[in-house]
N, C-alpha and C. Protein backbone atom coordinates (compact mmCIF):
# COMPACT_ATOMS: atom_id res chain seq x y z
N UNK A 1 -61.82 68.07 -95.15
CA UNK A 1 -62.06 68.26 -93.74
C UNK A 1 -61.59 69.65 -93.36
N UNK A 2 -62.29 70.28 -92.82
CA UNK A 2 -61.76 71.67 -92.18
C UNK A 2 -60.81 71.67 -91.13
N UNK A 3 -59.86 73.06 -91.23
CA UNK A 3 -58.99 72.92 -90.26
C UNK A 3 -59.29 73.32 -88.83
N UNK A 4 -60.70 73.43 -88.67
CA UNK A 4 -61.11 73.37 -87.31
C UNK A 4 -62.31 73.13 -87.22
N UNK A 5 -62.75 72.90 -85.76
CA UNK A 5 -64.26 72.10 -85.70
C UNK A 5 -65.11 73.32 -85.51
N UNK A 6 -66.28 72.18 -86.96
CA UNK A 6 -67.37 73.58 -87.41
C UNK A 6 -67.84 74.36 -86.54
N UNK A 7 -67.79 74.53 -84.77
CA UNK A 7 -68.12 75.34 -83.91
C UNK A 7 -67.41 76.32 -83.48
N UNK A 8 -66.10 76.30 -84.06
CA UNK A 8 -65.06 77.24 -83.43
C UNK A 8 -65.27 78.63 -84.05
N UNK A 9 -65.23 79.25 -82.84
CA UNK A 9 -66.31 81.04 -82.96
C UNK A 9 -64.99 81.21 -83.85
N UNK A 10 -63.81 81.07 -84.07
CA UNK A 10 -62.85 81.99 -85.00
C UNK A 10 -62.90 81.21 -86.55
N UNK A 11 -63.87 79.96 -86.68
CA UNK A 11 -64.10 80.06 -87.94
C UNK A 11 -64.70 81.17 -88.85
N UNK A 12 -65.99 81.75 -87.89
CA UNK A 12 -66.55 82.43 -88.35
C UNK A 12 -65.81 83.71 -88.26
N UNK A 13 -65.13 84.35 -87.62
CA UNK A 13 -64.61 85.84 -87.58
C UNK A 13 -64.51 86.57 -89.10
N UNK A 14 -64.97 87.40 -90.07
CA UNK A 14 -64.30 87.36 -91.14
C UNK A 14 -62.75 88.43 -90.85
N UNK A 15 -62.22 87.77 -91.92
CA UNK A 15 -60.12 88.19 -92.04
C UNK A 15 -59.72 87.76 -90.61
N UNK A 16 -60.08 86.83 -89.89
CA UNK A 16 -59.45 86.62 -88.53
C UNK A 16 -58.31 85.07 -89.29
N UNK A 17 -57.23 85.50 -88.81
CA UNK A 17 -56.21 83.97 -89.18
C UNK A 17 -56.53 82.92 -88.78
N UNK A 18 -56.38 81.84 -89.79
CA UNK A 18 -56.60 80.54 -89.09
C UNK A 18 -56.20 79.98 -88.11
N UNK A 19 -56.75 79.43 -87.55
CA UNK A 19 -56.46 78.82 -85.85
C UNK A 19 -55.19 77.76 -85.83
N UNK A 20 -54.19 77.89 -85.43
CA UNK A 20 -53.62 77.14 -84.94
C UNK A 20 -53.82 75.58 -84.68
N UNK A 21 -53.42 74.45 -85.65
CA UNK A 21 -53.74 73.07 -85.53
C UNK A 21 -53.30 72.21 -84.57
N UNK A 22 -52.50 73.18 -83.28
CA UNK A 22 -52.51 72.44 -82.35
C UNK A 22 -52.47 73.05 -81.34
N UNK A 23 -53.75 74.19 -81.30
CA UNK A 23 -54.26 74.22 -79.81
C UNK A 23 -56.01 74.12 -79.69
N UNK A 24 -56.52 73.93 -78.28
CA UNK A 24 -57.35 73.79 -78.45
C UNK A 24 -58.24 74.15 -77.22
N UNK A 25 -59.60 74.52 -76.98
CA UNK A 25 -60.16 74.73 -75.68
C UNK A 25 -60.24 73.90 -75.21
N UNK A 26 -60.52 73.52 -74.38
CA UNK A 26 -60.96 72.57 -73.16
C UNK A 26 -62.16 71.91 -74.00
N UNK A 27 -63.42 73.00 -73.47
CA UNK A 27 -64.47 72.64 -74.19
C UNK A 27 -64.83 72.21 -75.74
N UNK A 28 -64.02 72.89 -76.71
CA UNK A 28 -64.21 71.96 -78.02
C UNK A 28 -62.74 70.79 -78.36
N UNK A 29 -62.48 70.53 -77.21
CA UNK A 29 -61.63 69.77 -77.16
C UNK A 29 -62.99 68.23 -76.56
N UNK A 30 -63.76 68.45 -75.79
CA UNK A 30 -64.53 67.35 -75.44
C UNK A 30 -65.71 67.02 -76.28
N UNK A 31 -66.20 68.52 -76.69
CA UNK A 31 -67.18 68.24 -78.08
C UNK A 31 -66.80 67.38 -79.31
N UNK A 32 -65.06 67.79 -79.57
CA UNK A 32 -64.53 66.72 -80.76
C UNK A 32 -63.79 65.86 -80.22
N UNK A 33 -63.49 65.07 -79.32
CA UNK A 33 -62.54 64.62 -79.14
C UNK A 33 -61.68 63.88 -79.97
N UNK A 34 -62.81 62.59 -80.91
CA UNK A 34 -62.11 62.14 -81.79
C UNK A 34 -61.05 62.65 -82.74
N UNK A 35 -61.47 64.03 -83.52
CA UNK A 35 -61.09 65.01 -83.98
C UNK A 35 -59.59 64.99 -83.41
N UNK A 36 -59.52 65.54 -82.16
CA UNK A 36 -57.77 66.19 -81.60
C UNK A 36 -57.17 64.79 -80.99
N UNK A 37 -57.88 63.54 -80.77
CA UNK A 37 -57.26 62.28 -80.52
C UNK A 37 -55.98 62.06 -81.69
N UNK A 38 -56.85 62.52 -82.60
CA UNK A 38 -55.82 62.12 -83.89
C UNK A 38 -54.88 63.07 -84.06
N UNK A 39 -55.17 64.32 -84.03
CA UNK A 39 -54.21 65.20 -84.35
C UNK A 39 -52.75 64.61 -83.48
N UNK A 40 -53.27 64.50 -82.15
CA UNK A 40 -52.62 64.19 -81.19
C UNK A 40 -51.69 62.88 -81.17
N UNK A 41 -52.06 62.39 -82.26
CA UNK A 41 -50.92 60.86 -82.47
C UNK A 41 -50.11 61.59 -83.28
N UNK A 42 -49.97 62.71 -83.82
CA UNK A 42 -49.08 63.33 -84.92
C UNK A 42 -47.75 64.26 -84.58
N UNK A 43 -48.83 65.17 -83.44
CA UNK A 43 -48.56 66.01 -82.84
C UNK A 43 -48.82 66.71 -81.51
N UNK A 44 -47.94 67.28 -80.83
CA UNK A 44 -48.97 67.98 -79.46
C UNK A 44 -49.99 68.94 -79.40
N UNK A 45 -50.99 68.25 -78.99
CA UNK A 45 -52.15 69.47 -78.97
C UNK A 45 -51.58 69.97 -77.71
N UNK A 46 -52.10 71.47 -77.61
CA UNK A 46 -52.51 72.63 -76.28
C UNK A 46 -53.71 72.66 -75.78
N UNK A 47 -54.03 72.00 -74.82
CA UNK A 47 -55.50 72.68 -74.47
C UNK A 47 -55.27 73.75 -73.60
N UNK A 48 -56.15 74.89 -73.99
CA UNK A 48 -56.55 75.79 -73.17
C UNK A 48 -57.72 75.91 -72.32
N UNK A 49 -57.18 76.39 -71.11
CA UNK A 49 -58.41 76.70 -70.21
C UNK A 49 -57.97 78.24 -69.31
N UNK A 50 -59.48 78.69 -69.54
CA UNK A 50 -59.75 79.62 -69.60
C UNK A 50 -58.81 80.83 -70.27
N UNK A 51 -58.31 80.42 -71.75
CA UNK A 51 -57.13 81.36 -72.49
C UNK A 51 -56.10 80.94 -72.03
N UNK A 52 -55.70 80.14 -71.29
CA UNK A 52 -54.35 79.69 -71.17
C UNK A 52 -53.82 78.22 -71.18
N UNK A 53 -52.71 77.87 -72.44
CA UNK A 53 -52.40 76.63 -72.09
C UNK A 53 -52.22 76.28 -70.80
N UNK A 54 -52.93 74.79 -70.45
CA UNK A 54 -52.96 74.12 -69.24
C UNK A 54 -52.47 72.58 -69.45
N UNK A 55 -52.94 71.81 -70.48
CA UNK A 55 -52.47 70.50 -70.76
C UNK A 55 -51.76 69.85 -72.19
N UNK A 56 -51.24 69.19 -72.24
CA UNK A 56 -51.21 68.62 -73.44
C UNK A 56 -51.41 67.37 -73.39
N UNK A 57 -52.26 67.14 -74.88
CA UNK A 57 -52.81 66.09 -75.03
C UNK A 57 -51.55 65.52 -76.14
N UNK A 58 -51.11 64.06 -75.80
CA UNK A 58 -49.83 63.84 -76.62
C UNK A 58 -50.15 62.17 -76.70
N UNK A 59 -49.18 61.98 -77.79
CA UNK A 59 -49.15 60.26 -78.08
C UNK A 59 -48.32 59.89 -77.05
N UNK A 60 -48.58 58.40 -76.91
CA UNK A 60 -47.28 57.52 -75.85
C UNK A 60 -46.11 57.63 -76.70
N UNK A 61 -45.89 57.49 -77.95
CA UNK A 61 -44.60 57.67 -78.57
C UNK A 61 -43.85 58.78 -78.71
N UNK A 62 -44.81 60.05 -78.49
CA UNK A 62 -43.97 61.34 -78.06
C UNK A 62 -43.73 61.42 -76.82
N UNK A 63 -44.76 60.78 -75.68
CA UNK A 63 -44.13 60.89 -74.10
C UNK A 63 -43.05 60.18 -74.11
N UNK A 64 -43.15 59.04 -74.51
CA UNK A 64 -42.00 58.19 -74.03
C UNK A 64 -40.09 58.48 -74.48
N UNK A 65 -40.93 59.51 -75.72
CA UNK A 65 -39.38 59.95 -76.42
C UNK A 65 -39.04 61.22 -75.23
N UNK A 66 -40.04 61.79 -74.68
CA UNK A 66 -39.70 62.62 -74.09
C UNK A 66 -38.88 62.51 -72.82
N UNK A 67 -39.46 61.29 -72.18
CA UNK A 67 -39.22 60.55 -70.84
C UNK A 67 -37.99 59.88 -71.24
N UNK A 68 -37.59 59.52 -72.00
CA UNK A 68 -36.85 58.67 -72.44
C UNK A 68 -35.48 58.50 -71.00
N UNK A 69 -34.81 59.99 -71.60
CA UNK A 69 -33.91 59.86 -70.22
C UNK A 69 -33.52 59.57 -69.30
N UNK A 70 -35.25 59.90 -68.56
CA UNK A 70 -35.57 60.47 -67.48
C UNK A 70 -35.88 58.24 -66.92
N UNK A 71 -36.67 57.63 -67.55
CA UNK A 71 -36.94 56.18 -67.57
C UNK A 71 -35.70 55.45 -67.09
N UNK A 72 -36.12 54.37 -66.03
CA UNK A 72 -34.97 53.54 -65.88
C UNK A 72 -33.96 53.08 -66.90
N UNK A 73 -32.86 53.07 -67.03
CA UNK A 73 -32.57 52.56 -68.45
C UNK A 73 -31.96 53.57 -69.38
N UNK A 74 -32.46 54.33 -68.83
CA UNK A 74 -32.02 55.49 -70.09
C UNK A 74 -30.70 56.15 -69.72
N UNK A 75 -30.11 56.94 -70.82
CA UNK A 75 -28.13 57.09 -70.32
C UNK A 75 -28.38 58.21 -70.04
N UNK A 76 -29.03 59.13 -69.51
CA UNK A 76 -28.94 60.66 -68.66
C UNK A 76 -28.43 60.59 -66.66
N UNK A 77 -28.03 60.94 -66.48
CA UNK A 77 -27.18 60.66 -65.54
C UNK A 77 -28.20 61.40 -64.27
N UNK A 78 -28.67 61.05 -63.48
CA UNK A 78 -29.60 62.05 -62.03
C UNK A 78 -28.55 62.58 -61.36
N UNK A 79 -29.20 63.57 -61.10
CA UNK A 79 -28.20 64.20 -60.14
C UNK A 79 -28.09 63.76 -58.36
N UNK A 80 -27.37 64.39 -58.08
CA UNK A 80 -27.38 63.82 -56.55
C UNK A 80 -28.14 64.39 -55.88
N UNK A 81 -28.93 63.46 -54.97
CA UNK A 81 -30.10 64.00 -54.01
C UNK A 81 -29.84 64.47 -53.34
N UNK A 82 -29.03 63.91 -52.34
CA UNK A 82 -28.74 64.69 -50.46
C UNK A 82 -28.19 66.05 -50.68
N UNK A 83 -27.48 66.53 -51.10
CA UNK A 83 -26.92 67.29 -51.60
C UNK A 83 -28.18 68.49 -51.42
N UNK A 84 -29.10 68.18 -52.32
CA UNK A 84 -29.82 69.09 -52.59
C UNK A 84 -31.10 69.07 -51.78
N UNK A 85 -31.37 68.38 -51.19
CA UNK A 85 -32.22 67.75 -49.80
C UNK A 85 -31.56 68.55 -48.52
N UNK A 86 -30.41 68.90 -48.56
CA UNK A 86 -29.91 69.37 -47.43
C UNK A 86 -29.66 70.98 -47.82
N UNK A 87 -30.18 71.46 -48.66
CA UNK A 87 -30.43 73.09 -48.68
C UNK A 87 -31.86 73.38 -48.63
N UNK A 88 -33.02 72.41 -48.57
CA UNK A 88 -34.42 72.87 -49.17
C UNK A 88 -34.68 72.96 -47.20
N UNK A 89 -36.02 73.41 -47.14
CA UNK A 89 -36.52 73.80 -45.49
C UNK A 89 -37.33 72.91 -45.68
N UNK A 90 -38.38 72.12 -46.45
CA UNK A 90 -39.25 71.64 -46.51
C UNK A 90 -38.71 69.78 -46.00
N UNK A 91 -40.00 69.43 -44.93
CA UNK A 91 -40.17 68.17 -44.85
C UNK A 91 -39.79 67.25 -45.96
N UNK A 92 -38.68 65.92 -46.38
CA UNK A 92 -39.19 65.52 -47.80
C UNK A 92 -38.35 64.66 -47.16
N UNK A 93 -38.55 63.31 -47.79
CA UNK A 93 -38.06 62.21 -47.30
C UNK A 93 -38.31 61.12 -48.93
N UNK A 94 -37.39 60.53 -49.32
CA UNK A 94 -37.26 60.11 -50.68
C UNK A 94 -37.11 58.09 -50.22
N UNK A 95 -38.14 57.61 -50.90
CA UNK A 95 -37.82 56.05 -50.92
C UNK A 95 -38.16 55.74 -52.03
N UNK A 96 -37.70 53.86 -52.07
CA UNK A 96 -36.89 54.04 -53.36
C UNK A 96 -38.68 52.91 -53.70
N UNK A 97 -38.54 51.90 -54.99
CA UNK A 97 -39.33 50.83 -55.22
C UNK A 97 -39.77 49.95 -54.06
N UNK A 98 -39.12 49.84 -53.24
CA UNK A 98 -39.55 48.60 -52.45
C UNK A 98 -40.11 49.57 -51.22
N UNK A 99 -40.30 50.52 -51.09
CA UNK A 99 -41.24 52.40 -50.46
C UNK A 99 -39.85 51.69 -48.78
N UNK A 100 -38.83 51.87 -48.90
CA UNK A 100 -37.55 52.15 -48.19
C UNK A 100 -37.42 53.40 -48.33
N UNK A 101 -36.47 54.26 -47.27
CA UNK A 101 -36.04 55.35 -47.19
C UNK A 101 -34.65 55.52 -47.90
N UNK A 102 -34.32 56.60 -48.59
CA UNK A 102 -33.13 56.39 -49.47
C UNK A 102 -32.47 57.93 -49.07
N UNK A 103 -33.34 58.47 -48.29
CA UNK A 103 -32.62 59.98 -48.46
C UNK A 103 -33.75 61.03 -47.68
N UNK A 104 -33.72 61.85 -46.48
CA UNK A 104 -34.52 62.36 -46.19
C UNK A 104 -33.59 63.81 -46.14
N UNK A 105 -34.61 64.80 -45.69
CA UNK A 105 -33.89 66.25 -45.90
C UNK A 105 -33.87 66.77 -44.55
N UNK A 106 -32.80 67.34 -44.01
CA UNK A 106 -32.15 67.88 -42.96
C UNK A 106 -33.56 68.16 -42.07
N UNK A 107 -34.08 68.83 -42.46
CA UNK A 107 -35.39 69.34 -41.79
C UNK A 107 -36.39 67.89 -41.60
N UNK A 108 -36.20 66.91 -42.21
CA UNK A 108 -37.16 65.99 -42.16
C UNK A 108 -36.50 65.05 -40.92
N UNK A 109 -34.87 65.02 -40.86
CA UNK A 109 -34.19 64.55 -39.97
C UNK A 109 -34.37 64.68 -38.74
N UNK A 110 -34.17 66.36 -38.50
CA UNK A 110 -34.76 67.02 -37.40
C UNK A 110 -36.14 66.55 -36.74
N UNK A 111 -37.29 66.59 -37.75
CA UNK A 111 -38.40 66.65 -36.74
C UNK A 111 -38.97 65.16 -36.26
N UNK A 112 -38.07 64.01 -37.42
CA UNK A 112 -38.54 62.99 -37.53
C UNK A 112 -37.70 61.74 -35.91
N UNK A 113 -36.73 62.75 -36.63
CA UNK A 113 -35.21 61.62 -35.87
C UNK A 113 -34.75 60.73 -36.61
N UNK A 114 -34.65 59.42 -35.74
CA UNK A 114 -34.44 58.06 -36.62
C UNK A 114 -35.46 57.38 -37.03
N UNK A 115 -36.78 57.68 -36.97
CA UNK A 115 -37.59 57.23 -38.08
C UNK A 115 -37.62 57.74 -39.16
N UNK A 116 -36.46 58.54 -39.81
CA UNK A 116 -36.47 58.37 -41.15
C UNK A 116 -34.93 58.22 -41.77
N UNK A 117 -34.67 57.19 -41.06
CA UNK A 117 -33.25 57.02 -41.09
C UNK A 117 -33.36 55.87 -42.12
N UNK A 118 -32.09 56.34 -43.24
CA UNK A 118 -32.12 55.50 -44.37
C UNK A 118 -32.03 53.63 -44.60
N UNK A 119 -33.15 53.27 -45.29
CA UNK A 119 -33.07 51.76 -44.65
C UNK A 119 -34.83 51.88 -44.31
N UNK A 120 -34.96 52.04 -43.21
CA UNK A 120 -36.26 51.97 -42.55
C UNK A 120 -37.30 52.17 -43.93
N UNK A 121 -38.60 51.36 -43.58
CA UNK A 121 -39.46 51.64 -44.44
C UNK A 121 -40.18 53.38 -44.33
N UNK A 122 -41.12 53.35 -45.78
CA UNK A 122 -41.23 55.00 -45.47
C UNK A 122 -42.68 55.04 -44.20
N UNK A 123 -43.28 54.42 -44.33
CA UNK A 123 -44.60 54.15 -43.66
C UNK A 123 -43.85 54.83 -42.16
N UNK A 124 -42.87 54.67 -41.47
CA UNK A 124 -42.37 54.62 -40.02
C UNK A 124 -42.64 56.81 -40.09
N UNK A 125 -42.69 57.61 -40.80
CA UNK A 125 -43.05 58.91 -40.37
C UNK A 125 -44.55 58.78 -39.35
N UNK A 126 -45.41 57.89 -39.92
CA UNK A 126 -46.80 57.78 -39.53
C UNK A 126 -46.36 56.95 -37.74
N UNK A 127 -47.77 57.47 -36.97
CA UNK A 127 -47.36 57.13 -35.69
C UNK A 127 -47.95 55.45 -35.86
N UNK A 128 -47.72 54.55 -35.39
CA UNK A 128 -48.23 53.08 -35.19
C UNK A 128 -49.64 53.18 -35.59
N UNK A 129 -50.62 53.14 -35.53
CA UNK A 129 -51.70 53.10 -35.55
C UNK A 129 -52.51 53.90 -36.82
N UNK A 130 -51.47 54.63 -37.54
CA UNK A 130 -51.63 55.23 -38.85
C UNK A 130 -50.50 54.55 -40.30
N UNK A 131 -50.17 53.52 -39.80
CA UNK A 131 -48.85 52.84 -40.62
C UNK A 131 -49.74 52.66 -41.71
N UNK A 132 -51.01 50.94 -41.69
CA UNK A 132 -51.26 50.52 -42.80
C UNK A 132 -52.17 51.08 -43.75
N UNK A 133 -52.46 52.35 -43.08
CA UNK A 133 -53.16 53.53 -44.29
C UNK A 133 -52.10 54.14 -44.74
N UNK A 134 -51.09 54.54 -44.42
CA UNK A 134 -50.34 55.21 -45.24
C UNK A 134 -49.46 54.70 -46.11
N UNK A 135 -49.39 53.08 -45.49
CA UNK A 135 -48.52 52.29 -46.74
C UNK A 135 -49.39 51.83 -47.84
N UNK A 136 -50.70 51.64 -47.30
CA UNK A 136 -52.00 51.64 -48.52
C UNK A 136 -51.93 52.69 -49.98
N UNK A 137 -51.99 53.47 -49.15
CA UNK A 137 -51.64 54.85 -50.14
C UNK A 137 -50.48 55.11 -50.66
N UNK A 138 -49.21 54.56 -50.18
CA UNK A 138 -47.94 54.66 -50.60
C UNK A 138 -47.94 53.88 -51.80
N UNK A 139 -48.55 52.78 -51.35
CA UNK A 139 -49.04 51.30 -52.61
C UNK A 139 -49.53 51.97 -53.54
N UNK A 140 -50.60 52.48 -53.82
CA UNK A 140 -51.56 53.34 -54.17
C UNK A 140 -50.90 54.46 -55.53
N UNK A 141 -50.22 54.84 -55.02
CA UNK A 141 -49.45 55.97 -55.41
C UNK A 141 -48.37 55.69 -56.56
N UNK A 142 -47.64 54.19 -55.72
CA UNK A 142 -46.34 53.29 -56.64
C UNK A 142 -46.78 52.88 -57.61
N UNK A 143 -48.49 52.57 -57.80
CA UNK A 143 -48.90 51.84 -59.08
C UNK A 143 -49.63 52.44 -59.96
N UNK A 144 -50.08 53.50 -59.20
CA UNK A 144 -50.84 54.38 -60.29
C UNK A 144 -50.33 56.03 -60.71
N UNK A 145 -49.73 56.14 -59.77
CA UNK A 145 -48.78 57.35 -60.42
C UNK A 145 -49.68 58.84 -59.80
N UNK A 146 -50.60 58.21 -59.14
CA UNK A 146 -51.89 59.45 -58.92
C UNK A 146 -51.16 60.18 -57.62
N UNK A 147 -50.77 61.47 -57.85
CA UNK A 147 -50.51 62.25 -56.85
C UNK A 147 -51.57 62.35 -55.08
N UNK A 148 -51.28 62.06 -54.32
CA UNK A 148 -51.94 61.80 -52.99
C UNK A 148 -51.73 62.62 -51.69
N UNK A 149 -52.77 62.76 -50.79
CA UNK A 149 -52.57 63.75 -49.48
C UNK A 149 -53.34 62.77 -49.14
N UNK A 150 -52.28 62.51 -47.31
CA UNK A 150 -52.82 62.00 -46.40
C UNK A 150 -52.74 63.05 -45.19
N UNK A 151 -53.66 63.22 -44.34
CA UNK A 151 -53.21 63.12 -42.92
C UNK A 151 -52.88 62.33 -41.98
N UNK A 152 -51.81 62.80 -41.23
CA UNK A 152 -51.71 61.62 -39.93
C UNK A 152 -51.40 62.41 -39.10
N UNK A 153 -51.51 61.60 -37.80
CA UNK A 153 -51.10 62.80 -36.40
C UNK A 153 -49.91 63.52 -36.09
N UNK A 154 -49.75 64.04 -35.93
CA UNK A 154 -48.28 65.09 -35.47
C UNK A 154 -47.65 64.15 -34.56
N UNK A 155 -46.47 63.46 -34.40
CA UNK A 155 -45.66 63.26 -33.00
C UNK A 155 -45.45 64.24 -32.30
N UNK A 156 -45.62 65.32 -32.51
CA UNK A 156 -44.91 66.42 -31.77
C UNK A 156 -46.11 67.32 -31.07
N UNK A 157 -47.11 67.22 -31.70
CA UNK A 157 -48.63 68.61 -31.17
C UNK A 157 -49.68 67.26 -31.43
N UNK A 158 -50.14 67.27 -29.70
CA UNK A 158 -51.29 66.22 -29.93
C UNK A 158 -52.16 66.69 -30.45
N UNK A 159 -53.34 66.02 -31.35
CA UNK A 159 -54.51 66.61 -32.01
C UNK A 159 -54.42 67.14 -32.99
N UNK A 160 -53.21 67.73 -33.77
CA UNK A 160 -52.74 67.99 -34.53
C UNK A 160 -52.51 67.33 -36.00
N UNK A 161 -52.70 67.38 -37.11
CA UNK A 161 -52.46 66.58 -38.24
C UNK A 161 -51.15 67.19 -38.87
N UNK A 162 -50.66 66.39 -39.69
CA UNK A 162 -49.41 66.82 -40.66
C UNK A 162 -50.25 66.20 -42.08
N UNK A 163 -49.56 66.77 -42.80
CA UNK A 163 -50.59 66.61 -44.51
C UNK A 163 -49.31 65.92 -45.20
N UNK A 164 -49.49 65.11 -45.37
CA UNK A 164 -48.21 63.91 -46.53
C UNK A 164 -48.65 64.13 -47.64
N UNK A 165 -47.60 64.88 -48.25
CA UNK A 165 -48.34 64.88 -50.38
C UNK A 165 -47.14 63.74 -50.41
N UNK A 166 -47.93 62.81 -51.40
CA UNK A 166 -47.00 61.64 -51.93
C UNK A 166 -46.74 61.51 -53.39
N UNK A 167 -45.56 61.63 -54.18
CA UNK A 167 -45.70 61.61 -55.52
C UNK A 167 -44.56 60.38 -55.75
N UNK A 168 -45.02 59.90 -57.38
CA UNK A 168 -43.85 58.78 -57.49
C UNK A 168 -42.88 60.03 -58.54
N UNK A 169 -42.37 58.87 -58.55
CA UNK A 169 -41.00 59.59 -59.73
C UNK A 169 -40.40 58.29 -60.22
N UNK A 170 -39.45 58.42 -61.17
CA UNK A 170 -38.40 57.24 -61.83
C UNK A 170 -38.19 56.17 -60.96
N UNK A 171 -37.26 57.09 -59.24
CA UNK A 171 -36.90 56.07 -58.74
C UNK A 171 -37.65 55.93 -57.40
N UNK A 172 -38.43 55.45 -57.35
CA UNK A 172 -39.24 55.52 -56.42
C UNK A 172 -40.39 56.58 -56.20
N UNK A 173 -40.71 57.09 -54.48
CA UNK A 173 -41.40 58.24 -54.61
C UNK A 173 -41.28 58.75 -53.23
N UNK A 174 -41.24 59.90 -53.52
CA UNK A 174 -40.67 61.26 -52.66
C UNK A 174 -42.34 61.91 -51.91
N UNK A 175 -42.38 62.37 -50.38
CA UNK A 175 -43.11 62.53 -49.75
C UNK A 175 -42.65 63.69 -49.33
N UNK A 176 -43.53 64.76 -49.07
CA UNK A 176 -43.33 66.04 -48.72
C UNK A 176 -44.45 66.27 -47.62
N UNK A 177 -43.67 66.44 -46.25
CA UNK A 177 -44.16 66.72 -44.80
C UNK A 177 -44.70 67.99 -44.70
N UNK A 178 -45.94 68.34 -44.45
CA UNK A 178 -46.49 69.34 -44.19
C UNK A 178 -46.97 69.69 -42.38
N UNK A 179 -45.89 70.65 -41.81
CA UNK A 179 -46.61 70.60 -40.27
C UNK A 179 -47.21 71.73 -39.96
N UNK A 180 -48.85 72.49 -39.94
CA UNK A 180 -49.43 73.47 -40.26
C UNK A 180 -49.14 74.30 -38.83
N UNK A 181 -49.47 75.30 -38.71
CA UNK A 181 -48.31 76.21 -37.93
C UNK A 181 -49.64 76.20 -36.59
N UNK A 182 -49.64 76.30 -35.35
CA UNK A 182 -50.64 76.16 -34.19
C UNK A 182 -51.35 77.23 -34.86
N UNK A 183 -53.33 77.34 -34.43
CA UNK A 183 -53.96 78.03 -34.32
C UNK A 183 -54.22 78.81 -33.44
């Protein structure tokens, strides 16, 4: 078997070095896939796009060694949140599994008040009438891991939207308030 797939323009180069067995384009990464599937239970592939690593394609037994720590369960110690929630400027408000508030950031305190007072569910940033879409998506988010943007209305500038990026993490998942500046 060759050490790269028969289309790769640097097979042909003559005196050009052999390619690297674990990177790969984008594009002859989808032409072979089978091909770097396997490599990829061995080892980490690189895909590149457009000349620059962008992804790696990896086994669950290398993620999980990787995650290991980081996984409920594991003996690496997290650091403390508030702490570091209370130097950032950005909106961010942290809840835990059951999408409770566990920790919001000085600035999120400020614009929110006591709707994001620890305890309260996270859905309460959204005004009444925007709750069960955003706990939809909170749902959404807890089970599939898929990074998410919502809008909902501003309390503060009628007509106005704020942009919610929602991501999970280990312990729960952390929401980052976006309030876009008047036009």
């Amino acid at each position: 078997m060759p050490r790269h797939p028969p289309d790769d323009p640097a097979a042909d180069a003559i005196g050009a070095p052999p390619p690297r067995v674990d990177i790969v384009t984008a594009s002859a990464l989808v032409r072979h896939f089978g091909l770097w599937q396997r490599r990829a239970t061995t080892a980490p592939v690189y895909v590149l796009y457009r000349g620059r690593p962008r992804l790696v394609l990896t086994s669950i037994e290398v993620m999980e060694t990787l995650l290991a720590p980081r996984l409920p369960g594991g003996n690496c110690q997290a650091p403390e949140i508030a702490p570091l929630l209370e130097l950032i400027r950005d909106m961010v408000v942290i809840g835990d599994h059951d999408l409770r508030i566990t920790a919001a950031s000085r600035t999120a305190r400020n614009y929110f008040g006591q709707a994001v007072a620890i305890g309260l569910p996270l859905d309460t940033v959204a005004p009444a009438p925007a709750r069960a879409a955003l706990r939809r998506t909170l749902c959404h988010v807890q089970v599939s891991g898929v990074h998410q943007y919502v809008d909902i209305a501003s309390p503060h500038r009628a007509g106005l939207p704020l942009t919610i990026a929602i991501d999970r993490f280990a312990g729960g998942l952390a929401i980052s308030i976006s309030d876009p500046p008047p036009r």
